[in-house]
Structure formats: structure tokens, C-alpha cells
N, C-alpha and C. Protein backbone atom coordinates (compact mmCIF):
# COMPACT_ATOMS: atom_id res chain seq x y z
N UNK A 1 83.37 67.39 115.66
CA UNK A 1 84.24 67.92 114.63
C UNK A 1 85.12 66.81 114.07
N UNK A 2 85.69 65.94 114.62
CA UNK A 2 86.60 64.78 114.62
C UNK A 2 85.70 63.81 113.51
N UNK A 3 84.25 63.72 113.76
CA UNK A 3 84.11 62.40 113.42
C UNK A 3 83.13 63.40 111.42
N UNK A 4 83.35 64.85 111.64
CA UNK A 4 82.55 65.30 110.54
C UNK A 4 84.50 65.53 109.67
N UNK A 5 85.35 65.65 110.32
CA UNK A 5 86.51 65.74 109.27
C UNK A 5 87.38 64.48 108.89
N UNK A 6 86.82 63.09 109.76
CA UNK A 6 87.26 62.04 109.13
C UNK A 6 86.51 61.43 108.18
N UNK A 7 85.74 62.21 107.48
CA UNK A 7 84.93 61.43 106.39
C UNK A 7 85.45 61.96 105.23
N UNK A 8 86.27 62.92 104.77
CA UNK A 8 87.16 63.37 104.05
C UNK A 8 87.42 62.49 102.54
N UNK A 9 86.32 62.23 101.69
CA UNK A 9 87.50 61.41 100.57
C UNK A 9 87.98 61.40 99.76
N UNK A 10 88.24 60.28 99.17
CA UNK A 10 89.75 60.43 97.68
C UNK A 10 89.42 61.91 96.78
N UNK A 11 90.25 62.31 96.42
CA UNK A 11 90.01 63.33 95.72
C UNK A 11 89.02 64.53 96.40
N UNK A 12 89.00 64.69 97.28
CA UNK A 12 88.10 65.93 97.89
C UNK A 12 88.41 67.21 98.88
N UNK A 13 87.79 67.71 98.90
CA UNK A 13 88.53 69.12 99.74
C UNK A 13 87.20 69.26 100.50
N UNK A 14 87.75 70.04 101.65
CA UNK A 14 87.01 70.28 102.90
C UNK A 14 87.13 71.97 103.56
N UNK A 15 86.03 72.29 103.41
CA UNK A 15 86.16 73.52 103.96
C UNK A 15 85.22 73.41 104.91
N UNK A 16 85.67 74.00 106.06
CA UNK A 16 85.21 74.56 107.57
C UNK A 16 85.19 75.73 108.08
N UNK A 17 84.21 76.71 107.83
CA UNK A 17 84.28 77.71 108.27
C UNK A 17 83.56 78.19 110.02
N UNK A 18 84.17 79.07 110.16
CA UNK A 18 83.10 79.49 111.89
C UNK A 18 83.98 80.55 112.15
N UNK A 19 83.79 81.47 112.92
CA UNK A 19 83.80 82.57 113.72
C UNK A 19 84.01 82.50 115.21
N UNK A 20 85.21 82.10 115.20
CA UNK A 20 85.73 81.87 117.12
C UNK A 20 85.43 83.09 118.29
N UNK A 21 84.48 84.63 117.75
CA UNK A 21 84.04 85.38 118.32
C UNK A 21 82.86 85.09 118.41
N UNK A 22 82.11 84.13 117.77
CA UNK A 22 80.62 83.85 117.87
C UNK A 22 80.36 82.61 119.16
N UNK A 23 81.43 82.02 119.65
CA UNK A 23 81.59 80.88 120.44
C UNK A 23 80.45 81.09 121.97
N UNK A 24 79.09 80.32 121.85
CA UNK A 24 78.34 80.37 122.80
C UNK A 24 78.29 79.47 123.69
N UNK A 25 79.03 78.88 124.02
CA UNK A 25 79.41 77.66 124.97
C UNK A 25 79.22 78.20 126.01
N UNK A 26 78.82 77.22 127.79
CA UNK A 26 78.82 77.85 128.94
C UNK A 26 80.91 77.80 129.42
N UNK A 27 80.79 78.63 130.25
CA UNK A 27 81.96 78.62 130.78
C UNK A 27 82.68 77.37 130.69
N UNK A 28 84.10 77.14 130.51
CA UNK A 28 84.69 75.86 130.43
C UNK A 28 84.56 74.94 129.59
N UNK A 29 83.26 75.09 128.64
CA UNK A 29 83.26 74.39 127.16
C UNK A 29 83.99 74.50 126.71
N UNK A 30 84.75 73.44 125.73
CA UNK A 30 85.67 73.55 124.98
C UNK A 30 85.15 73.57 123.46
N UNK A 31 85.20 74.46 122.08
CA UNK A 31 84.28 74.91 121.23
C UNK A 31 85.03 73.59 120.50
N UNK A 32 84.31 73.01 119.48
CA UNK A 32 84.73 71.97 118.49
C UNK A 32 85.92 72.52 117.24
N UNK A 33 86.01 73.77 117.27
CA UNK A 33 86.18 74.67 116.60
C UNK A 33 87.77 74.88 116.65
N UNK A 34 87.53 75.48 118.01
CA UNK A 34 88.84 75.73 118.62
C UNK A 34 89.75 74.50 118.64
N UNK A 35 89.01 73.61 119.18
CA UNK A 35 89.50 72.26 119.37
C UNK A 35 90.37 71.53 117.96
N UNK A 36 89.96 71.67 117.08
CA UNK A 36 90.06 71.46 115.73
C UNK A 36 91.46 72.51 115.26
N UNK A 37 91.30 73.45 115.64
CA UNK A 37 92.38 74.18 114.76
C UNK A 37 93.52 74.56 116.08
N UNK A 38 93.32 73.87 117.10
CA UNK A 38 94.64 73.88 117.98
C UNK A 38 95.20 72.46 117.71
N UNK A 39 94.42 71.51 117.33
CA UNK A 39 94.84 70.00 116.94
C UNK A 39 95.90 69.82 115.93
N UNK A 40 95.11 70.10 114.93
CA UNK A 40 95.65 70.15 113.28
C UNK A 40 96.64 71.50 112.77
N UNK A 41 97.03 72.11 114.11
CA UNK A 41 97.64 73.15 113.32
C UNK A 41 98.82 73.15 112.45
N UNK A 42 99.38 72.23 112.89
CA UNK A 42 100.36 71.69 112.20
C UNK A 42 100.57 70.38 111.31
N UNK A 43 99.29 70.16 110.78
CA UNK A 43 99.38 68.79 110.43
C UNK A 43 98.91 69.09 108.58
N UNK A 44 100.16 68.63 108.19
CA UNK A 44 100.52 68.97 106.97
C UNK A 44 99.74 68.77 106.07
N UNK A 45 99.00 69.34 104.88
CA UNK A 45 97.69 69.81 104.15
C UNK A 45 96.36 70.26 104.58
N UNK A 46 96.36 70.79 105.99
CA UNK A 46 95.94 71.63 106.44
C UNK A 46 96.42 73.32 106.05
N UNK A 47 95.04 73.96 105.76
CA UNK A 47 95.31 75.24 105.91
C UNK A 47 94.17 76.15 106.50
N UNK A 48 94.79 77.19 107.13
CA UNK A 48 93.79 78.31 107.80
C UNK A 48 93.48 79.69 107.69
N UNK A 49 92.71 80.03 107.58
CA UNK A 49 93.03 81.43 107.01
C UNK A 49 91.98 81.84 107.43
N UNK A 50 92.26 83.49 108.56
CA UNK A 50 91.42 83.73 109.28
C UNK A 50 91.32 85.54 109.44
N UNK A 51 90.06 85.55 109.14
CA UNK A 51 89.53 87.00 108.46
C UNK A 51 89.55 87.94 109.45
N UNK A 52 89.28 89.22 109.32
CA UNK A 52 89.16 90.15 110.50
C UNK A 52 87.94 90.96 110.30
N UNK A 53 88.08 92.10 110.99
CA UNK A 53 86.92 93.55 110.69
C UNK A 53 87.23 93.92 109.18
N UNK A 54 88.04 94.08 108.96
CA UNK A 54 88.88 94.66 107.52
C UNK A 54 88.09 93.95 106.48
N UNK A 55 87.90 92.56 106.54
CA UNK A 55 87.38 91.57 106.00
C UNK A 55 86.08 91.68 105.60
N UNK A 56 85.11 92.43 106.68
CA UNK A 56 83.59 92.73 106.53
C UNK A 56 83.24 92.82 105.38
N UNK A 57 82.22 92.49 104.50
CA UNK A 57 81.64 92.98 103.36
C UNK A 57 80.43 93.40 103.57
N UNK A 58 79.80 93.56 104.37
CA UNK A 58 78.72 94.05 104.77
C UNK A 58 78.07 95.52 105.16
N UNK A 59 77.36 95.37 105.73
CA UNK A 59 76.77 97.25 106.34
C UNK A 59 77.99 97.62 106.62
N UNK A 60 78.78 99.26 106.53
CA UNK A 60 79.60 99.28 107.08
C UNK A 60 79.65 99.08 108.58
N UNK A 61 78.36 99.01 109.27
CA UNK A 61 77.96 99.15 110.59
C UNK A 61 78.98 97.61 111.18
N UNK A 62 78.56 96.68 110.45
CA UNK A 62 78.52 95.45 110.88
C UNK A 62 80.36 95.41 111.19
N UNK A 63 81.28 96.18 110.40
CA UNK A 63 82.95 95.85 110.71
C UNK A 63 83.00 97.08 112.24
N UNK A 64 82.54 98.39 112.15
CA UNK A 64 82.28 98.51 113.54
C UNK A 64 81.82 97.98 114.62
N UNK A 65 80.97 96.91 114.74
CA UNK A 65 80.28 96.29 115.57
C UNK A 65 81.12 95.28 116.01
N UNK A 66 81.78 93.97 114.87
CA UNK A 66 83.38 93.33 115.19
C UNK A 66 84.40 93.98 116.04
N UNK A 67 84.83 95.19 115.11
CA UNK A 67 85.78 95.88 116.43
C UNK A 67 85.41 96.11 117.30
N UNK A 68 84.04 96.63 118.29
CA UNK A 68 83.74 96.63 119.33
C UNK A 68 83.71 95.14 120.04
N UNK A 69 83.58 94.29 119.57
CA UNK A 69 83.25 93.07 120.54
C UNK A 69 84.45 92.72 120.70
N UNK A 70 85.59 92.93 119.58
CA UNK A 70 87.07 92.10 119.45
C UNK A 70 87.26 93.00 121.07
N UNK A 71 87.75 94.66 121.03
CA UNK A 71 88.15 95.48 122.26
C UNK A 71 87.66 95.18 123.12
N UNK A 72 86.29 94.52 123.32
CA UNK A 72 85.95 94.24 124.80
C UNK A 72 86.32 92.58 125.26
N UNK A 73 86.42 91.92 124.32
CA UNK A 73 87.24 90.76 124.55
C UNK A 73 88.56 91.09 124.70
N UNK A 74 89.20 91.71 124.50
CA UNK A 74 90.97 91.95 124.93
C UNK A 74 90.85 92.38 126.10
N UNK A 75 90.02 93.27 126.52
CA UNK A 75 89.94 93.95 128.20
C UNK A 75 89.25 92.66 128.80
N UNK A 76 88.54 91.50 128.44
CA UNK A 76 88.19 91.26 129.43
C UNK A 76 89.14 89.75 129.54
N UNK A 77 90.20 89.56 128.19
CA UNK A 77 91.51 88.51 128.64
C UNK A 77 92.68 89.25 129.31
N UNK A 78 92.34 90.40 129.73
CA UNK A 78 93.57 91.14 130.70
C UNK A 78 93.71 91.11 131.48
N UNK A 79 91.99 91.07 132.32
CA UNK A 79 91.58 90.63 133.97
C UNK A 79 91.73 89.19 134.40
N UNK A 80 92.52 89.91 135.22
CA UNK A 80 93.31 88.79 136.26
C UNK A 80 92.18 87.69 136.50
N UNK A 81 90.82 87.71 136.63
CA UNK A 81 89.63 86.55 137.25
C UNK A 81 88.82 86.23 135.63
N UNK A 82 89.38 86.92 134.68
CA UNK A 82 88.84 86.35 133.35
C UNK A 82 87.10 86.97 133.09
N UNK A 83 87.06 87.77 133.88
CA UNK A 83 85.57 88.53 134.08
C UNK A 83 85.21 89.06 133.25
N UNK A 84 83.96 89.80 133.63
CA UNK A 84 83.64 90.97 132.92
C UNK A 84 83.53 91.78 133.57
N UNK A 85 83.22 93.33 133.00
CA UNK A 85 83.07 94.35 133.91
C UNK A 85 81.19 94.45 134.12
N UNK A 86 80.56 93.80 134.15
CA UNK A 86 78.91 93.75 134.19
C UNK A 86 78.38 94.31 133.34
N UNK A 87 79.03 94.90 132.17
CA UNK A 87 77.78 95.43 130.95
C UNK A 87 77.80 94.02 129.94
């Protein structure tokens, strides 16, 4: 991510998009992603702007399907061992 946002030049704009619910890394990976927008969050002409279910334009199926994965990611950053429940 570092070496695709220092190529940045005169006169140009940079957009980076991704989906931090899509993140397939094994355990303890750190996503390039994440990495990137915990770095720069504050680093002035940076901006972020980050969509939700609401956001969907798609099947309506597809903004139900978001909210289900968002709710089972909140239950499973609640557990104390960071688990899952096996489904």
C-alpha cells in the first residue's frame, strides 16, 4: 500500500477504495488497508469516507446480507477469546 500511494503526482488525485468487511487475511495479518487508514488518518489532504448497508445499490438482498455479516462481527468482537461461535 505504501509503495502504490507514494507514486502520487503533481497535480493528481488518488482514490483507494476496499471494504474492511471483505478482509481475508489468516489470523494476525495485518490488512494493507487497515494499515493505511490507521496511518494517514490524520495526515492533512487525506480524506475518508466510508459507506454502510444504507449505501447498497444493489439487490435489495445484498444490504441484508451486509447487515448480517456486520451483527455477527460485533458478537464475535464481544467475546472475550475473539472467537467464533462455530457456524
Amino acid at each position: 500500500m505504501k509503495m502504490f500511494l507514494t507514486r502520487l503526482g503533481e497535480n493528481s488525485r488518488m482514490v483507494v477504495t476496499g471494504d474492511l468487511s471483505q478482509i481475508d487475511l489468516p489470523p494476525g495479518a495485518r490488512s494493507g488497508l487497515t494499515d493505511a487508514l490507521d496511518t494517514l488518518k490524520r495526515v492533512e489532504g487525506i480524506r475518508t469516507i466510508r459507506f454502510g448497508a444504507i449505501d447498497v445499490v444493489r439487490h435489495p438482498l445484498v444490504s441484508r446480507i451486509v447487515t448480517a455479516y456486520d451483527k455477527r462481527d460485533d458478537v464475535r468482537r464481544k467475546k472475550p477469546d475473539g472467537g467464533t461461535d462455530g457456524s
